[in-house]
N, C-alpha and C. Protein backbone atom coordinates (compact mmCIF):
# COMPACT_ATOMS: atom_id res chain seq x y z
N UNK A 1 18.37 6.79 -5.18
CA UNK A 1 18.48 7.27 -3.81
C UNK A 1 19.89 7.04 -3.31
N UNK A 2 20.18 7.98 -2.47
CA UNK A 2 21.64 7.18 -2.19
C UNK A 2 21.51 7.04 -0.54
N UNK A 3 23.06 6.66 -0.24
CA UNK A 3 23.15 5.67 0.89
C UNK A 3 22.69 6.06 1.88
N UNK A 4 22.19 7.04 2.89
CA UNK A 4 21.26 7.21 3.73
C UNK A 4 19.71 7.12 3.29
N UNK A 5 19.33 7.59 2.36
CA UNK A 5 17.50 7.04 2.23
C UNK A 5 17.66 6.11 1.88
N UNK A 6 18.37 5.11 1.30
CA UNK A 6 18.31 4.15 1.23
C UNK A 6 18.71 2.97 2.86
N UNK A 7 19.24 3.20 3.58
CA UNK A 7 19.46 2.81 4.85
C UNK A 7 18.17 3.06 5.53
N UNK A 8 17.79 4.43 5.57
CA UNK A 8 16.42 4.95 6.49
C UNK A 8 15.41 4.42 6.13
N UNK A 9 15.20 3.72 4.23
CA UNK A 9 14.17 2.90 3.89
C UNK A 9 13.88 1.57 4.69
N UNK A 10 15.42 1.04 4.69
CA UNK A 10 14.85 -0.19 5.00
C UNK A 10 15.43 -0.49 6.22
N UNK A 11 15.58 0.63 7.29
CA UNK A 11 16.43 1.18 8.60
C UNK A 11 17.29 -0.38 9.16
N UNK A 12 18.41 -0.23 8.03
CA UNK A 12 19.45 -0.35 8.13
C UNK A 12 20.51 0.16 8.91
N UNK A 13 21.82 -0.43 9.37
CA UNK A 13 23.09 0.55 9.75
C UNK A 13 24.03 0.52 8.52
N UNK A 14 24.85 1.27 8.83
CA UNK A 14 25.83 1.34 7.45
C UNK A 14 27.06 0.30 7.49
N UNK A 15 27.01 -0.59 8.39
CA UNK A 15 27.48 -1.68 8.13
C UNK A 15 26.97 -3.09 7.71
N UNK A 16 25.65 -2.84 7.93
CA UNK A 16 24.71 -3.70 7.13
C UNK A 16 24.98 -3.59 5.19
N UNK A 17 24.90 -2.19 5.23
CA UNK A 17 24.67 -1.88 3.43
C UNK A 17 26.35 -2.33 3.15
N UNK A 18 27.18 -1.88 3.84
CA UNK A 18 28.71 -2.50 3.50
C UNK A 18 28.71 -3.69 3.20
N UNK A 19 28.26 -4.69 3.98
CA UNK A 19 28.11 -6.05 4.16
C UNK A 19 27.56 -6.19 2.65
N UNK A 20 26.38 -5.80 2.46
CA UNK A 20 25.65 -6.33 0.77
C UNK A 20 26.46 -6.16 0.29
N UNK A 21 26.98 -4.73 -0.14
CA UNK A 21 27.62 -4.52 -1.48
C UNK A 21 29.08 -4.88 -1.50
N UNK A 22 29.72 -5.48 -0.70
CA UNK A 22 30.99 -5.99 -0.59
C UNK A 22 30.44 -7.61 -0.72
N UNK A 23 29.45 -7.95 -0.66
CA UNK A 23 29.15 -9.31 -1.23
C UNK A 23 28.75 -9.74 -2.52
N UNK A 24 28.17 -8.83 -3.00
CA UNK A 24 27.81 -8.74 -4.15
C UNK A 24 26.30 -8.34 -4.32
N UNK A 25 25.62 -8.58 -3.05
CA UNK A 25 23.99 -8.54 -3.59
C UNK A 25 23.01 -7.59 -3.62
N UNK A 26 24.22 -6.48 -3.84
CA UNK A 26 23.65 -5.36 -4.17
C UNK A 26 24.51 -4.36 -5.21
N UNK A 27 24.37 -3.70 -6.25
CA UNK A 27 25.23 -3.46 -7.35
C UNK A 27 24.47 -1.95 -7.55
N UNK A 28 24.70 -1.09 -6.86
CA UNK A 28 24.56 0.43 -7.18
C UNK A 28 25.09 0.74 -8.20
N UNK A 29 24.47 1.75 -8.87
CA UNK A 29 25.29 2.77 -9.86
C UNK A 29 26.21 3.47 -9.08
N UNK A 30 27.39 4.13 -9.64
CA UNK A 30 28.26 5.48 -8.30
C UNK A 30 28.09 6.24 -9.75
N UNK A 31 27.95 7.52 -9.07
CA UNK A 31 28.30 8.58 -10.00
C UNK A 31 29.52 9.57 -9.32
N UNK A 32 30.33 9.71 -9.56
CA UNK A 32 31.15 11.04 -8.86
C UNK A 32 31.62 10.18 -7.66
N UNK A 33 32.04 9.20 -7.17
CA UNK A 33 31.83 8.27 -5.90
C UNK A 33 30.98 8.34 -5.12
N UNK A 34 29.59 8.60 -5.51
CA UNK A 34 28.86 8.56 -4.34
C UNK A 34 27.61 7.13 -5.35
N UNK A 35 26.75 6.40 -4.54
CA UNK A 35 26.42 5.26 -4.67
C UNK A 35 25.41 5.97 -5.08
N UNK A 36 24.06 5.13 -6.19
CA UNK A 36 22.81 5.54 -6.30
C UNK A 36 22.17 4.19 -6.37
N UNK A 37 20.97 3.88 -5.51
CA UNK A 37 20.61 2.99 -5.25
C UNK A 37 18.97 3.08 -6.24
N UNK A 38 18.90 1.96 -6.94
CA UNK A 38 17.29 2.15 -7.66
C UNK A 38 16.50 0.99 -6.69
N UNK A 39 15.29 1.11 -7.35
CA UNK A 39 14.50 0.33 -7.47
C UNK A 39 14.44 -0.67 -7.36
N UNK A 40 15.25 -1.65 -7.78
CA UNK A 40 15.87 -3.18 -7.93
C UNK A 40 16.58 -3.44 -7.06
N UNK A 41 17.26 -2.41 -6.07
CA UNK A 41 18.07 -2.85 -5.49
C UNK A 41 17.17 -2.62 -3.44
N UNK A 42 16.29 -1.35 -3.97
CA UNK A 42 15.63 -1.54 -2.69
C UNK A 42 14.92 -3.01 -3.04
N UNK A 43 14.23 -3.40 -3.83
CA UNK A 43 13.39 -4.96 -3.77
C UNK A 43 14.90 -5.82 -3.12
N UNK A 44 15.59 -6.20 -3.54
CA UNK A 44 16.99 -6.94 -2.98
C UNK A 44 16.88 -6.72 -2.08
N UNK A 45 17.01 -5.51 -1.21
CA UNK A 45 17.20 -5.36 0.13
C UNK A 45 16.32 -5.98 0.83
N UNK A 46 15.31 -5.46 0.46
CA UNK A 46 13.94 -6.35 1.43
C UNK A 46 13.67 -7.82 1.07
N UNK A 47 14.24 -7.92 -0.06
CA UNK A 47 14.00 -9.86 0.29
C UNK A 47 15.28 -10.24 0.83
N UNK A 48 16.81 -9.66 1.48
CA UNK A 48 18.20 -9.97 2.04
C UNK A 48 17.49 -9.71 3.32
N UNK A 49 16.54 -8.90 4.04
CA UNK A 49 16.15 -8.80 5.17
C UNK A 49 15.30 -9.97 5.17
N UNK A 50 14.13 -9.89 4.70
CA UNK A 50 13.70 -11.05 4.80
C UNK A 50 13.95 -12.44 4.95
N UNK A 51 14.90 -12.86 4.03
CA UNK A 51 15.79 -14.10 3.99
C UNK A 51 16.67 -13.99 5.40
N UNK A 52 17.41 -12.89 5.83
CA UNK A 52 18.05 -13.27 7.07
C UNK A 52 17.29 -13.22 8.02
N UNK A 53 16.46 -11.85 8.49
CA UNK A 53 15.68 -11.67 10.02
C UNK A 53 14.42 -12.58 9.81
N UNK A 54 13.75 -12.69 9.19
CA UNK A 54 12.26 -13.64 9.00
C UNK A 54 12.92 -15.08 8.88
N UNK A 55 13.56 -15.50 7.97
CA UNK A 55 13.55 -16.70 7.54
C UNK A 55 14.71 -17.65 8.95
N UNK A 56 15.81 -16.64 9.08
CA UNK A 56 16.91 -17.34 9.51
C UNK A 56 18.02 -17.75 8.14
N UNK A 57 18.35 -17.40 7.00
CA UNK A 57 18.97 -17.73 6.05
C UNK A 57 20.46 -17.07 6.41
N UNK A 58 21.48 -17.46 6.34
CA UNK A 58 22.78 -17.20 7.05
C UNK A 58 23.17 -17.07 5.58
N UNK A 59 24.53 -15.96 5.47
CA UNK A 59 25.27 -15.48 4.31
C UNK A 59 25.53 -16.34 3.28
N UNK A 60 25.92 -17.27 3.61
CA UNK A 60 26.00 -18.65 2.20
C UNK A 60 24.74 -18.97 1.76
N UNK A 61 23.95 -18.88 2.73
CA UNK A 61 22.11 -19.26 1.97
C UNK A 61 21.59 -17.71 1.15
N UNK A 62 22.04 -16.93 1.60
CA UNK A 62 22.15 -15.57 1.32
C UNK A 62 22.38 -15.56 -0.41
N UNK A 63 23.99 -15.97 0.04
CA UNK A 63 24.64 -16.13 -1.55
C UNK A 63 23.97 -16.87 -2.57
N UNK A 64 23.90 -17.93 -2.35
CA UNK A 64 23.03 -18.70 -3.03
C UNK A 64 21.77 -18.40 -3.71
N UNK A 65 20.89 -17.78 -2.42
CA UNK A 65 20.20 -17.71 -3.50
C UNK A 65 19.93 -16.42 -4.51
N UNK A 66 20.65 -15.72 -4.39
CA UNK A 66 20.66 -14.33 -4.87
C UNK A 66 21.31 -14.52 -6.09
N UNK A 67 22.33 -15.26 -6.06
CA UNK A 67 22.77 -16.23 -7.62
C UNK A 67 21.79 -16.68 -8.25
N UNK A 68 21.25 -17.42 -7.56
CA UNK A 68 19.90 -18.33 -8.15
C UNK A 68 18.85 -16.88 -8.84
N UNK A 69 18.67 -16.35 -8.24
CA UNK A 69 17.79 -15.14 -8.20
C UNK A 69 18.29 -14.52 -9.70
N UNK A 70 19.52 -14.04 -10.11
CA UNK A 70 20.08 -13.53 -11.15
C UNK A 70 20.31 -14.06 -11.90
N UNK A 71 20.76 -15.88 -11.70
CA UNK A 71 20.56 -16.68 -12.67
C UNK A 71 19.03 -16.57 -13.91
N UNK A 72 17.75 -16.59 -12.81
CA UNK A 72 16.83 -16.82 -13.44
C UNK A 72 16.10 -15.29 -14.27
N UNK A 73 16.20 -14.48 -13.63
CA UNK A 73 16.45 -13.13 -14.11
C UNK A 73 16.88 -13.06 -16.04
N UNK A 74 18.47 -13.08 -15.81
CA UNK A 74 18.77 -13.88 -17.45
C UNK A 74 18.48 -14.91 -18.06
N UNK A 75 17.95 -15.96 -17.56
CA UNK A 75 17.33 -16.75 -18.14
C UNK A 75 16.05 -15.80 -18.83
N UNK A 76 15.29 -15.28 -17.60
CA UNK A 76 14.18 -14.91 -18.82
C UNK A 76 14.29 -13.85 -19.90
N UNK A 77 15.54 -12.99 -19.64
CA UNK A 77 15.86 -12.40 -20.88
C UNK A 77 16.06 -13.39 -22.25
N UNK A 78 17.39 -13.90 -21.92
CA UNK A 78 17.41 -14.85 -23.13
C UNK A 78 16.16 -15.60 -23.48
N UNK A 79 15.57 -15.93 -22.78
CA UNK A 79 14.18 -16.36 -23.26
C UNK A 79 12.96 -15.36 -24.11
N UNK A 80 13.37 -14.27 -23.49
CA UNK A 80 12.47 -12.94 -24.28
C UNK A 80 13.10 -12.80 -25.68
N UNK A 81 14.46 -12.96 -25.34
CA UNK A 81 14.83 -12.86 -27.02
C UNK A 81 14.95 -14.12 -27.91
N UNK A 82 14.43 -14.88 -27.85
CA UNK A 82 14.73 -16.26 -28.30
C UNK A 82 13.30 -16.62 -29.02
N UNK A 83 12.41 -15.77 -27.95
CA UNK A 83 10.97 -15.83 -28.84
C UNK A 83 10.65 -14.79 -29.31
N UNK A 84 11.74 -13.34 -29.23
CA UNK A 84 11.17 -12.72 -30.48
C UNK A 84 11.93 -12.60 -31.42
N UNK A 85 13.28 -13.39 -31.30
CA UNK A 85 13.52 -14.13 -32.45
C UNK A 85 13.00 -15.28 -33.41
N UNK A 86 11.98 -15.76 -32.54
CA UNK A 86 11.70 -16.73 -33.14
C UNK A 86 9.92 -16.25 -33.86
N UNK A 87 9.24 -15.04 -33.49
CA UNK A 87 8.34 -14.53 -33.86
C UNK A 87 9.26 -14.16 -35.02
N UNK A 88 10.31 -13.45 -35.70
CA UNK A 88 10.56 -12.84 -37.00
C UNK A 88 10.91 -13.48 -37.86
N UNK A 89 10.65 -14.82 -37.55
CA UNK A 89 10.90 -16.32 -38.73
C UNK A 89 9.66 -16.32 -39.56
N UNK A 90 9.47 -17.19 -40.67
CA UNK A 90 8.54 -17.33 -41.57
C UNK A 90 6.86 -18.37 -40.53
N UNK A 91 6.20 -18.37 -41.09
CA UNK A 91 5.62 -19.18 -39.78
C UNK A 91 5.33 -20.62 -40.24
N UNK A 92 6.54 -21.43 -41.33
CA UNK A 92 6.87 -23.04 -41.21
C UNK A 92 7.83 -23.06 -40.22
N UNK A 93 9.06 -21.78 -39.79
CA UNK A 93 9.88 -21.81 -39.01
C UNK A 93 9.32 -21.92 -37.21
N UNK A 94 7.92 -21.09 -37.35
CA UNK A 94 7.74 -21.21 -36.01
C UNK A 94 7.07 -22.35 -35.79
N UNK A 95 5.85 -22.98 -36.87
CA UNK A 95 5.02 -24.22 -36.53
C UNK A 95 6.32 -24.93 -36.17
N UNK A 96 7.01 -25.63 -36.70
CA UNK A 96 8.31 -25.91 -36.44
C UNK A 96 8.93 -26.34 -35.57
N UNK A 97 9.28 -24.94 -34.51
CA UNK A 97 10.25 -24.54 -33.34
C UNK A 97 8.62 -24.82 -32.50
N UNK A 98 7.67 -24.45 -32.69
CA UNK A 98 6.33 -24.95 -31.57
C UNK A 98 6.67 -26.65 -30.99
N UNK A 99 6.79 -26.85 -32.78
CA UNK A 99 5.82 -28.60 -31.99
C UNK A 99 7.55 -29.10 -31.68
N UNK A 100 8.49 -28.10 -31.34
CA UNK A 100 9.91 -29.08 -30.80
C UNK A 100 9.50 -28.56 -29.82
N UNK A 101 9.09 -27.34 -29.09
CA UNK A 101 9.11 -26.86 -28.03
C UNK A 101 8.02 -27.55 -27.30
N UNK A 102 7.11 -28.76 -28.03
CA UNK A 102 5.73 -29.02 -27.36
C UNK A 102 6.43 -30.28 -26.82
N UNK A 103 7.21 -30.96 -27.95
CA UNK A 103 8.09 -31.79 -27.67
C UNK A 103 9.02 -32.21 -26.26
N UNK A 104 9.47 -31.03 -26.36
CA UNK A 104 10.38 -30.99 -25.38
C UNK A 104 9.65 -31.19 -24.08
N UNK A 105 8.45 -30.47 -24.01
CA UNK A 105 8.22 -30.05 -22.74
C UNK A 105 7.12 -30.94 -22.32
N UNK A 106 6.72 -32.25 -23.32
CA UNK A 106 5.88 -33.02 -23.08
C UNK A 106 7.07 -34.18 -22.37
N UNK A 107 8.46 -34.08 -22.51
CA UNK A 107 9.53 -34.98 -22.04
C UNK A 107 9.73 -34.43 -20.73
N UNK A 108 9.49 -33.45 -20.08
CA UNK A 108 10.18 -32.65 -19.03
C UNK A 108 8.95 -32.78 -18.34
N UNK A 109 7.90 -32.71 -18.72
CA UNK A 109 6.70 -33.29 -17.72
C UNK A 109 6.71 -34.79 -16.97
N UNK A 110 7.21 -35.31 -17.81
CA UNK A 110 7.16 -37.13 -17.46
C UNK A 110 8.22 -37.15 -16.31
């Protein structure tokens, strides 16, 4: 969608959507210079509204957690690939990588 249905979605002004994407917490595609906004980025929007008008969260709480937010995002990629890397091992490699991973996480409970 670009920058008016996307404003009229989440009836925005166009200095609001400036504000995101000059901050970072919003990352359109441009094609030709004009912005295309998906899916992922309307969900962003409505939890940046949320976090500021509902919650009270001011631009540094903003930042934060939207880092945090993308942090964990790649985390679970690398995690998607780490176990289906670890599914194409022999399965002494995975009994293995299990009982370290049971390991581990019997230490992270305590």
């Amino acid at each position: 969608m670009d920058d008016l249905e996307f404003r009229r979605f989440l009836k925005i002004d166009v200095t609001v959507l400036e504000v995101w994407v000059e901050q970072g917490w919003l990352l359109p595609q441009t094609h030709d210079g004009a912005r295309d906004f998906r899916d992922t980025d309307l969900a962003r929007g409505r939890l940046i509204l949320d976090l500021t008008r509902d919650l009270g969260v001011n631009d540094a709480g903003v930042d934060l957690i939207m880092d945090l937010i993308d942090q964990i995002h790649g985390l679970r990629g690398t995690l998607r690939e780490i176990l289906s890397a670890m599914e194409g091992q022999d399965e002494e490699v995975r009994r293995r990588l299990r009982g370290k991973l049971d390991e581990l996480s019997k230490v992270a409970g305590t």
